[in-house]
N, C-alpha and C. Protein backbone atom coordinates (compact mmCIF):
# COMPACT_ATOMS: atom_id res chain seq x y z
N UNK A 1 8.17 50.60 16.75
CA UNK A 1 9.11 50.11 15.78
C UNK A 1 9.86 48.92 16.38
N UNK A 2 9.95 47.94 15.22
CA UNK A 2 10.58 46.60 16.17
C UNK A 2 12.30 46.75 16.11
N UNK A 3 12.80 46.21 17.14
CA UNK A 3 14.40 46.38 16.21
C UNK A 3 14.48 44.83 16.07
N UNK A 4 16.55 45.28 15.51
CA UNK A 4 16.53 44.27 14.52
C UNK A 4 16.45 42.72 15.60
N UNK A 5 16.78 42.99 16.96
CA UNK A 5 16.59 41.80 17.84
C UNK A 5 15.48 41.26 17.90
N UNK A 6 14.38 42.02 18.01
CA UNK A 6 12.81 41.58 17.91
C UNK A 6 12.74 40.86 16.79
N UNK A 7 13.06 41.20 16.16
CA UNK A 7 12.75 40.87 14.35
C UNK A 7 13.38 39.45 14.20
N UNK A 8 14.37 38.67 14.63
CA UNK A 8 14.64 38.11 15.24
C UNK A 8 14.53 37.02 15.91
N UNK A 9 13.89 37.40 17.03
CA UNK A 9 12.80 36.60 17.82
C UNK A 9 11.91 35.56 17.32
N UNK A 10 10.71 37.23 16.44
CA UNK A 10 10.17 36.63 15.93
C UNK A 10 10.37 35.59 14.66
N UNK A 11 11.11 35.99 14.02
CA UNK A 11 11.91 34.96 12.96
C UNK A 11 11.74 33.52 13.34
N UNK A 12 12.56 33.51 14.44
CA UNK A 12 12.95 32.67 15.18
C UNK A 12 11.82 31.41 15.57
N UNK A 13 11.29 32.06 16.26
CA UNK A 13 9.69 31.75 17.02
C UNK A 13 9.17 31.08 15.77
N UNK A 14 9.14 31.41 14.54
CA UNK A 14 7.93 31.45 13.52
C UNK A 14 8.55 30.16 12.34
N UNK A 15 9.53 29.94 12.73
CA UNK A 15 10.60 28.60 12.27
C UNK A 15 10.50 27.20 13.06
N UNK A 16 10.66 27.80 14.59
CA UNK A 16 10.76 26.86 15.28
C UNK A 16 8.85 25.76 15.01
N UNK A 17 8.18 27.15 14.91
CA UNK A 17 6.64 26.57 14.85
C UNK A 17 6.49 25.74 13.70
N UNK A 18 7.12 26.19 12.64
CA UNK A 18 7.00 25.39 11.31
C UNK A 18 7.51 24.19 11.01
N UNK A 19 8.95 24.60 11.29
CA UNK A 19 9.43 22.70 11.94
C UNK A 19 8.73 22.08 12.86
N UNK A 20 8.26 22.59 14.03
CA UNK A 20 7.47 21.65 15.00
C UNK A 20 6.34 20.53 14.28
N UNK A 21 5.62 22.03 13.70
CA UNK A 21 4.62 21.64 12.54
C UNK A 21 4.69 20.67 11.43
N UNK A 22 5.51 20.46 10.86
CA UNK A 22 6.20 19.75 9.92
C UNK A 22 6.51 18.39 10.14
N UNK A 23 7.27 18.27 11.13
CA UNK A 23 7.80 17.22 11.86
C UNK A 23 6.47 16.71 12.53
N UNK A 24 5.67 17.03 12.92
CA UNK A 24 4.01 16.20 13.05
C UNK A 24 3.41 15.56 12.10
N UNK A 25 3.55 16.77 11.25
CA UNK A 25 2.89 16.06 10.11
C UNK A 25 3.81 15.03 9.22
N UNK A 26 5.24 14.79 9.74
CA UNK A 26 5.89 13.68 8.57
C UNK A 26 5.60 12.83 9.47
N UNK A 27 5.45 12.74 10.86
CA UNK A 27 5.55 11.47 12.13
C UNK A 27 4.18 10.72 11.58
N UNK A 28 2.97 11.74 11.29
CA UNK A 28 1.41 11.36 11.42
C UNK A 28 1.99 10.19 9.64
N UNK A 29 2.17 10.98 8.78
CA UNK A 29 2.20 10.77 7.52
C UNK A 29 3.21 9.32 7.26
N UNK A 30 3.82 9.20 7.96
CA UNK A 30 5.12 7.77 7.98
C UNK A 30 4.06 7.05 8.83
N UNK A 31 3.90 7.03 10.06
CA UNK A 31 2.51 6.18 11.12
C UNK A 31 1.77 5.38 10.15
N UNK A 32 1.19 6.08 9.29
CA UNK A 32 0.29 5.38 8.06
C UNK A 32 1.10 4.25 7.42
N UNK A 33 2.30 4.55 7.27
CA UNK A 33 2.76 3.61 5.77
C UNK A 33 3.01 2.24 7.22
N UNK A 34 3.58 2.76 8.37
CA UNK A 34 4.64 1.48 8.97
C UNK A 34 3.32 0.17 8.90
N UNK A 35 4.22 -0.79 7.77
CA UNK A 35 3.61 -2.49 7.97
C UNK A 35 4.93 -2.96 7.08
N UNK A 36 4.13 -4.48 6.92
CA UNK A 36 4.83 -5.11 6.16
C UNK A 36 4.02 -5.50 4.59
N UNK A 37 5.16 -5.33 3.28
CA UNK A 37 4.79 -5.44 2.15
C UNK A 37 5.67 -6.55 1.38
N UNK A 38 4.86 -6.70 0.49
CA UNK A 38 5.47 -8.47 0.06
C UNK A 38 4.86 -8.36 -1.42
N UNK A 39 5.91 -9.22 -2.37
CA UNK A 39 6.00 -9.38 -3.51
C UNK A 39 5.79 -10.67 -4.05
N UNK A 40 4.55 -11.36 -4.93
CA UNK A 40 4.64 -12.38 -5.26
C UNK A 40 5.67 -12.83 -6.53
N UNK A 41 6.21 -11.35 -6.96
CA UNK A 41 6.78 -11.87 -8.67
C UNK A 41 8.32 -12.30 -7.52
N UNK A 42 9.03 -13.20 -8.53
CA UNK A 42 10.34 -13.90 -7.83
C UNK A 42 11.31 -12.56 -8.46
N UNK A 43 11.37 -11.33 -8.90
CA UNK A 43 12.75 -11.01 -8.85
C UNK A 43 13.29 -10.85 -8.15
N UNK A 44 13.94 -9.16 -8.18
CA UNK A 44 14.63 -8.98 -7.38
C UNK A 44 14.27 -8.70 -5.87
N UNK A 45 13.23 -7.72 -5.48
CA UNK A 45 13.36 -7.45 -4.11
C UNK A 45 12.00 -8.36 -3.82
N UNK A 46 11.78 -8.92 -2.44
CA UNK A 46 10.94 -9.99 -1.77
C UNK A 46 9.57 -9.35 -1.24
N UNK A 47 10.35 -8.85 0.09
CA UNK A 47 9.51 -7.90 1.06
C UNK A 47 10.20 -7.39 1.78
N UNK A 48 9.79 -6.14 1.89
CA UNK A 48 10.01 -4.76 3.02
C UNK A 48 9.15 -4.67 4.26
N UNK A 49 9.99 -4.09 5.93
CA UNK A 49 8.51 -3.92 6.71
C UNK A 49 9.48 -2.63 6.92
N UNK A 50 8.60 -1.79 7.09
CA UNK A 50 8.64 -0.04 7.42
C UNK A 50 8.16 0.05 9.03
N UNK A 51 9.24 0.24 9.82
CA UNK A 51 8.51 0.45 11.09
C UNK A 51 8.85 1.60 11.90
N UNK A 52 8.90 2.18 13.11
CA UNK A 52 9.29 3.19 13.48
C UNK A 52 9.72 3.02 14.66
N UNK A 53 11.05 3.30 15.31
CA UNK A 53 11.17 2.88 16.61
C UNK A 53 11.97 4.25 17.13
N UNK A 54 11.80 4.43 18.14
CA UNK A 54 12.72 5.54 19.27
C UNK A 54 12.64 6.98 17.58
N UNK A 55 11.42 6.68 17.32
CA UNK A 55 11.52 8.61 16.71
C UNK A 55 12.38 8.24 15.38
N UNK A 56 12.68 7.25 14.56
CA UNK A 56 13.30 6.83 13.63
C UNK A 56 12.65 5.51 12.93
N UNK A 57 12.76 5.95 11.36
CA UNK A 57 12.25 5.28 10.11
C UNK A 57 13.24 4.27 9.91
N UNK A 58 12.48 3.00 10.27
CA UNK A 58 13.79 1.66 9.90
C UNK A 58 12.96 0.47 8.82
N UNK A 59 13.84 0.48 7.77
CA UNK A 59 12.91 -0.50 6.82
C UNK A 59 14.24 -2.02 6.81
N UNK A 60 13.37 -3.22 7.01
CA UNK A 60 14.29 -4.55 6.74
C UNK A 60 13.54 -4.88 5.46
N UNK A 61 14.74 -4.89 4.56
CA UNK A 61 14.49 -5.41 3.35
C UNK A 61 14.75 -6.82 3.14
N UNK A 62 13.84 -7.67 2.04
CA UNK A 62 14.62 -9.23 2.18
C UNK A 62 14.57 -9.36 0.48
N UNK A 63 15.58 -10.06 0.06
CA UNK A 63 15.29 -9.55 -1.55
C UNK A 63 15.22 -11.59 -1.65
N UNK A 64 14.57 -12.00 -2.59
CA UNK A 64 14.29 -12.99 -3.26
C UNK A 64 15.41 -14.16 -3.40
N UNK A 65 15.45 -15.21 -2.89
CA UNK A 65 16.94 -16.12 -2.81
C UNK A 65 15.78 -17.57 -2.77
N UNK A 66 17.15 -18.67 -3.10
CA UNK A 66 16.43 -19.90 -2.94
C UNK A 66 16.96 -20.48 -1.48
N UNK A 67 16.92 -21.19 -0.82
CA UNK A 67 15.41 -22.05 -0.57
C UNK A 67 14.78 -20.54 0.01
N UNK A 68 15.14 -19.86 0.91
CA UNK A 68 14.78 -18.80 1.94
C UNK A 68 15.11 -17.21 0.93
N UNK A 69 14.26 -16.08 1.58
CA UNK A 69 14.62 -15.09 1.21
C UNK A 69 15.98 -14.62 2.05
N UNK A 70 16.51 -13.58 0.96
CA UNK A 70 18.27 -13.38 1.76
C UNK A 70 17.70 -11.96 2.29
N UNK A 71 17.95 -11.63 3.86
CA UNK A 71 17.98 -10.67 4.67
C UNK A 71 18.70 -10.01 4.55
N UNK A 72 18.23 -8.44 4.00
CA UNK A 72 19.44 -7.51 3.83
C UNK A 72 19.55 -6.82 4.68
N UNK A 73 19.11 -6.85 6.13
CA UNK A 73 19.00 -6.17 7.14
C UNK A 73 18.26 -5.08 7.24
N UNK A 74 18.22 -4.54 8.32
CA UNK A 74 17.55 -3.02 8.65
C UNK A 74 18.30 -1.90 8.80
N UNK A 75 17.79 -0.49 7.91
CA UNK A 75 18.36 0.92 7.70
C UNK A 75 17.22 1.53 8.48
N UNK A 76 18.10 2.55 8.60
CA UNK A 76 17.61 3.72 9.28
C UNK A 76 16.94 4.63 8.26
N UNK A 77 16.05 4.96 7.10
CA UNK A 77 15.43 5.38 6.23
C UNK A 77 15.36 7.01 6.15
N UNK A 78 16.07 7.37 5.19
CA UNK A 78 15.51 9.16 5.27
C UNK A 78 14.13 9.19 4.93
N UNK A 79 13.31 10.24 5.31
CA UNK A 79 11.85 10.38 5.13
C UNK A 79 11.24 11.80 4.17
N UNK A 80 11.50 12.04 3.30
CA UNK A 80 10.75 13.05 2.08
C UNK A 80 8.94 13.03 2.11
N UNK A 81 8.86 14.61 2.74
CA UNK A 81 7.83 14.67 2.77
C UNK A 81 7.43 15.75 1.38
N UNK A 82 6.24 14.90 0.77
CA UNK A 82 6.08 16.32 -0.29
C UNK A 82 5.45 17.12 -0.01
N UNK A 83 5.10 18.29 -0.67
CA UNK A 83 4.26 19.71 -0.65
C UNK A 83 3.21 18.83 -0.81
N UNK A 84 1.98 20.08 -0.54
CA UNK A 84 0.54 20.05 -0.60
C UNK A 84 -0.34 18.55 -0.46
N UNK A 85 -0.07 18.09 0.92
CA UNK A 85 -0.36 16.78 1.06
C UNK A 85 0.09 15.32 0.64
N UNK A 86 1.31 15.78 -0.70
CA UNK A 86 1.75 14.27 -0.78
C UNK A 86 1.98 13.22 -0.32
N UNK A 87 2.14 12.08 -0.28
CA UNK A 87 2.73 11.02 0.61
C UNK A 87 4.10 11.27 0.81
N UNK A 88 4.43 10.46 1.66
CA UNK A 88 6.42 10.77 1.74
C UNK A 88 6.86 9.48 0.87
N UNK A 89 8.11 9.35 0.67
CA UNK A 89 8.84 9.05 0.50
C UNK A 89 10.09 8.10 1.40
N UNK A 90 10.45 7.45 0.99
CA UNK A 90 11.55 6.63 1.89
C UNK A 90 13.08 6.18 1.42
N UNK A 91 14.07 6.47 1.89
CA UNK A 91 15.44 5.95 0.94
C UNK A 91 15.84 5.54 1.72
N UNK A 92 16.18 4.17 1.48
CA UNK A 92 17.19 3.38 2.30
C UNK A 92 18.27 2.86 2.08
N UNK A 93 19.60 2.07 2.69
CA UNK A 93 20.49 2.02 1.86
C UNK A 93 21.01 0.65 2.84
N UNK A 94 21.39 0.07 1.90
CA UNK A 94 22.08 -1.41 2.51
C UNK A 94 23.36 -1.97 1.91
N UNK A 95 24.01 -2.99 2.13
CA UNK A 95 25.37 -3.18 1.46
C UNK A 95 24.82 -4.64 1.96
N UNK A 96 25.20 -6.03 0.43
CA UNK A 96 24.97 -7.17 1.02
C UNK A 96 26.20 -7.85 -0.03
N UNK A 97 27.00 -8.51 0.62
CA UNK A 97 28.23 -9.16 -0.18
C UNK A 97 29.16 -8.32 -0.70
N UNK A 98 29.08 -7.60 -2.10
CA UNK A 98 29.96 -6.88 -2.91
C UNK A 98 28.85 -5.88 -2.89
N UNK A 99 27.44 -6.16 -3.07
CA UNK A 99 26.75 -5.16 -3.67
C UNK A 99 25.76 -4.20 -2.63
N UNK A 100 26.13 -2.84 -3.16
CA UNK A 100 25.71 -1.57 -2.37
C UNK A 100 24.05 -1.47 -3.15
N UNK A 101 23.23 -0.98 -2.21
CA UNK A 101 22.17 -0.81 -2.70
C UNK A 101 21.25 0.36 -1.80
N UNK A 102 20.18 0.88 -2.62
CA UNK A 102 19.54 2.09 -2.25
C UNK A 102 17.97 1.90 -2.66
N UNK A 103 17.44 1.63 -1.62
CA UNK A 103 15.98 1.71 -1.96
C UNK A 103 15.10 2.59 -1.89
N UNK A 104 14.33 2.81 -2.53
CA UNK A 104 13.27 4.01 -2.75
C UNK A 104 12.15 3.62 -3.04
N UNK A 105 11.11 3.72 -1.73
CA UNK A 105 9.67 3.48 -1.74
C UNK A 105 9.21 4.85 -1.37
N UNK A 106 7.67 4.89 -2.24
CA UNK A 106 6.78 5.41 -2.70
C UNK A 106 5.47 5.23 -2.52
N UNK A 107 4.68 5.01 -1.27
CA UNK A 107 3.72 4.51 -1.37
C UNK A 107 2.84 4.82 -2.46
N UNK A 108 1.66 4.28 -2.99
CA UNK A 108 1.01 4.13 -4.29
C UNK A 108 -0.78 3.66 -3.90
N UNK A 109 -0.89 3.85 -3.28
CA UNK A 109 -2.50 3.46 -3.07
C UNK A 109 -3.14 4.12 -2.09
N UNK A 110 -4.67 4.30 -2.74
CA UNK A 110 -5.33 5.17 -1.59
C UNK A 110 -5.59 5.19 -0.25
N UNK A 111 -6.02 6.24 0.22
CA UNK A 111 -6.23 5.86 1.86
C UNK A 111 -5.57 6.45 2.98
N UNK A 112 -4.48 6.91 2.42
CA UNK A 112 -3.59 7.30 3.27
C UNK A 112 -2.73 6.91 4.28
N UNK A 113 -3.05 5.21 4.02
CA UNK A 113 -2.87 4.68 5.16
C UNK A 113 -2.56 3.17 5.00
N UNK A 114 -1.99 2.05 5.20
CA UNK A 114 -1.74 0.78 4.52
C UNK A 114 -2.83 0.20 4.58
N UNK A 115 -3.53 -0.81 3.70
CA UNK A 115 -4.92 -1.40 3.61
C UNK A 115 -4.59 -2.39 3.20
N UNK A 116 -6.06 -3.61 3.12
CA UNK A 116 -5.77 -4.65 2.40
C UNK A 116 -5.98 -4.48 0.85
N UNK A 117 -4.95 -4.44 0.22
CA UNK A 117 -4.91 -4.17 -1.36
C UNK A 117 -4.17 -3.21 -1.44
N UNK A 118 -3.17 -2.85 -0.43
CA UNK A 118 -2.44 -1.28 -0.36
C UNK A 118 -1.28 -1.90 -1.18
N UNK A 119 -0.92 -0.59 -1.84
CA UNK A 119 0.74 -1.09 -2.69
C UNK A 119 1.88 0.34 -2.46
N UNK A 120 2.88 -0.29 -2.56
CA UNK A 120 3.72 0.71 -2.21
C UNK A 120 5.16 0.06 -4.27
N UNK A 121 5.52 1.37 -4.44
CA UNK A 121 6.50 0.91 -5.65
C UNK A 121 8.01 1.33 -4.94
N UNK A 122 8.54 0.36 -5.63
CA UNK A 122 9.85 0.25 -4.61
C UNK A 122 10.53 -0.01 -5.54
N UNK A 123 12.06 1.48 -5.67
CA UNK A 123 12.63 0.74 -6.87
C UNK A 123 14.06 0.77 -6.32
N UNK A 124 14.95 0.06 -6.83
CA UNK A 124 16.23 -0.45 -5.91
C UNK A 124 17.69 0.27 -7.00
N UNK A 125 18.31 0.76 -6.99
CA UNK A 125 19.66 1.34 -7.44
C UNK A 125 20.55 0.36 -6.82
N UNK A 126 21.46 -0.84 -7.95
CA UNK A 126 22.12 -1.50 -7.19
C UNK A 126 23.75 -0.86 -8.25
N UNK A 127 24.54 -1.00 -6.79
CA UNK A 127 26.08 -0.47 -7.79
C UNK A 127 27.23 -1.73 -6.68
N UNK A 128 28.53 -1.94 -7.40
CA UNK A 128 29.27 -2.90 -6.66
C UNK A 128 29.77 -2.17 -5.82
N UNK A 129 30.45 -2.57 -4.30
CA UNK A 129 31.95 -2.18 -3.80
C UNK A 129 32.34 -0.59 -4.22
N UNK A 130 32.25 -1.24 -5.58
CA UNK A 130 33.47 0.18 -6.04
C UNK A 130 33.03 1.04 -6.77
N UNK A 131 32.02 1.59 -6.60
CA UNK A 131 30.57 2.32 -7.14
C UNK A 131 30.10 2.21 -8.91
N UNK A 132 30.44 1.07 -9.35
CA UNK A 132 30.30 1.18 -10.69
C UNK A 132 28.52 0.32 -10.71
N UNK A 133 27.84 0.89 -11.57
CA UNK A 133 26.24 0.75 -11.00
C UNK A 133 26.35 -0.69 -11.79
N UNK A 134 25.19 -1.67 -11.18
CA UNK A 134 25.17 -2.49 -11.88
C UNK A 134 23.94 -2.55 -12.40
N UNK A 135 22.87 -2.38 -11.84
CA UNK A 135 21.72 -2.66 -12.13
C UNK A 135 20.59 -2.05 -11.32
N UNK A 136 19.08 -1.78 -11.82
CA UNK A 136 18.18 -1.02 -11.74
C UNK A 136 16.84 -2.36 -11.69
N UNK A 137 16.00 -2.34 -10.15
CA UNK A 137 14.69 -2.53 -10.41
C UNK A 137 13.96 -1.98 -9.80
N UNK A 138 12.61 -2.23 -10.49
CA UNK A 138 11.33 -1.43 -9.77
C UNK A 138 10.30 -2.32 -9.94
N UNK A 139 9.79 -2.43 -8.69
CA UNK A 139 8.68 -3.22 -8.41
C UNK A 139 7.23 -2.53 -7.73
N UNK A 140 6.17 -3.30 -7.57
CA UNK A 140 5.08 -2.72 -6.60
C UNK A 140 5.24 -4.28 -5.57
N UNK A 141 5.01 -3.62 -4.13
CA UNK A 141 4.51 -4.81 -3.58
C UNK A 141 3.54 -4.33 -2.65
N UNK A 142 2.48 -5.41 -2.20
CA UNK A 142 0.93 -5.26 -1.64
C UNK A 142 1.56 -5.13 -0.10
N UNK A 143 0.62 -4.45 0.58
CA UNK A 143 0.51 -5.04 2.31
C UNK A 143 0.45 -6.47 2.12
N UNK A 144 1.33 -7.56 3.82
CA UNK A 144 1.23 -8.61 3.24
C UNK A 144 0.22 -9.31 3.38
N UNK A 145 -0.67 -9.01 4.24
CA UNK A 145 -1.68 -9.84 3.66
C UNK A 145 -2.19 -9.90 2.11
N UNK A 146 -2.62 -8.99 1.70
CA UNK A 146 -3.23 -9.34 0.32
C UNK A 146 -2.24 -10.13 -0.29
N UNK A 147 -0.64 -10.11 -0.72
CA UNK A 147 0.38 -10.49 -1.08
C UNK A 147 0.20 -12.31 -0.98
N UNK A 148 -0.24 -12.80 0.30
CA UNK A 148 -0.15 -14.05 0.98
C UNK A 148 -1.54 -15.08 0.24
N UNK A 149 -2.28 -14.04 -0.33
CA UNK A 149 -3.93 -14.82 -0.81
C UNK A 149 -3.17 -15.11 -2.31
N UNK A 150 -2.51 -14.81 -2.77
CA UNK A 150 -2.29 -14.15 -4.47
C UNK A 150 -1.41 -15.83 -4.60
């Protein structure tokens, strides 16, 4: 008979394995997406690069400006992994002038992995300063090479 300390243990033990587990599989599953993606339409967002440094998801966003694109810097990205093999997910969050913003990419193309012709949809929640929302877009943009032929 186990007692309740064993019971426990094993609990314990059988958590730690699943997070271990887990956490491999979001490291393997993010590995795939990190490049850079680029948008030929002029709205709102430009290009994103997804990279990974010291065990952490950092995306630099650049959203669409004249002469140059305007650099909204680099976040530290939460990472959503879905059930039963999904791709993950990415939320990032930046503040540029007055306006607060939250990005949410999705990769979108097969492979598992970034390709030439890979697309990822990226849609942006923008609100001012003082959280009153202002505006909503959603885009797809390619890995950049394909992006650069177009």
């Amino acid at each position: 008979m186990m007692t309740t300390r064993r019971w426990k243990l094993v609990a314990l033990s059988f958590a730690i394995n699943l997070l271990i587990s887990q956490l491999a599989a979001n490291a393997d599953a993010v590995d795939n997406w990190c490049t850079t993606y680029a948008s030929t339409y002029k709205g709102h967002l430009h290009k994103i690069t997804i990279r990974k440094d010291d065990g952490k998801v950092k995306i630099r966003a650049f959203g669409t400006g004249f002469p140059d694109p305007i650099d909204w810097g680099e976040s530290i990205a939460e990472v959503y992994s879905g059930e039963g093999g999904h791709l993950p997910r990415f939320i990032a969050h930046y503040s540029v002038g007055t306006t607060k913003s939250m990005l949410v990419v999705a990769p979108n193309s097969g492979g598992g992995a970034p390709h030439e012709g890979g697309s990822i949809v990226c849609d942006v929640y923008m609100k001012t300063a003082e959280g009153k929302p202002q505006r909503y877009t959603g885009q797809n943009l390619n890995t950049d090479s394909d992006a650069k032929r177009q």
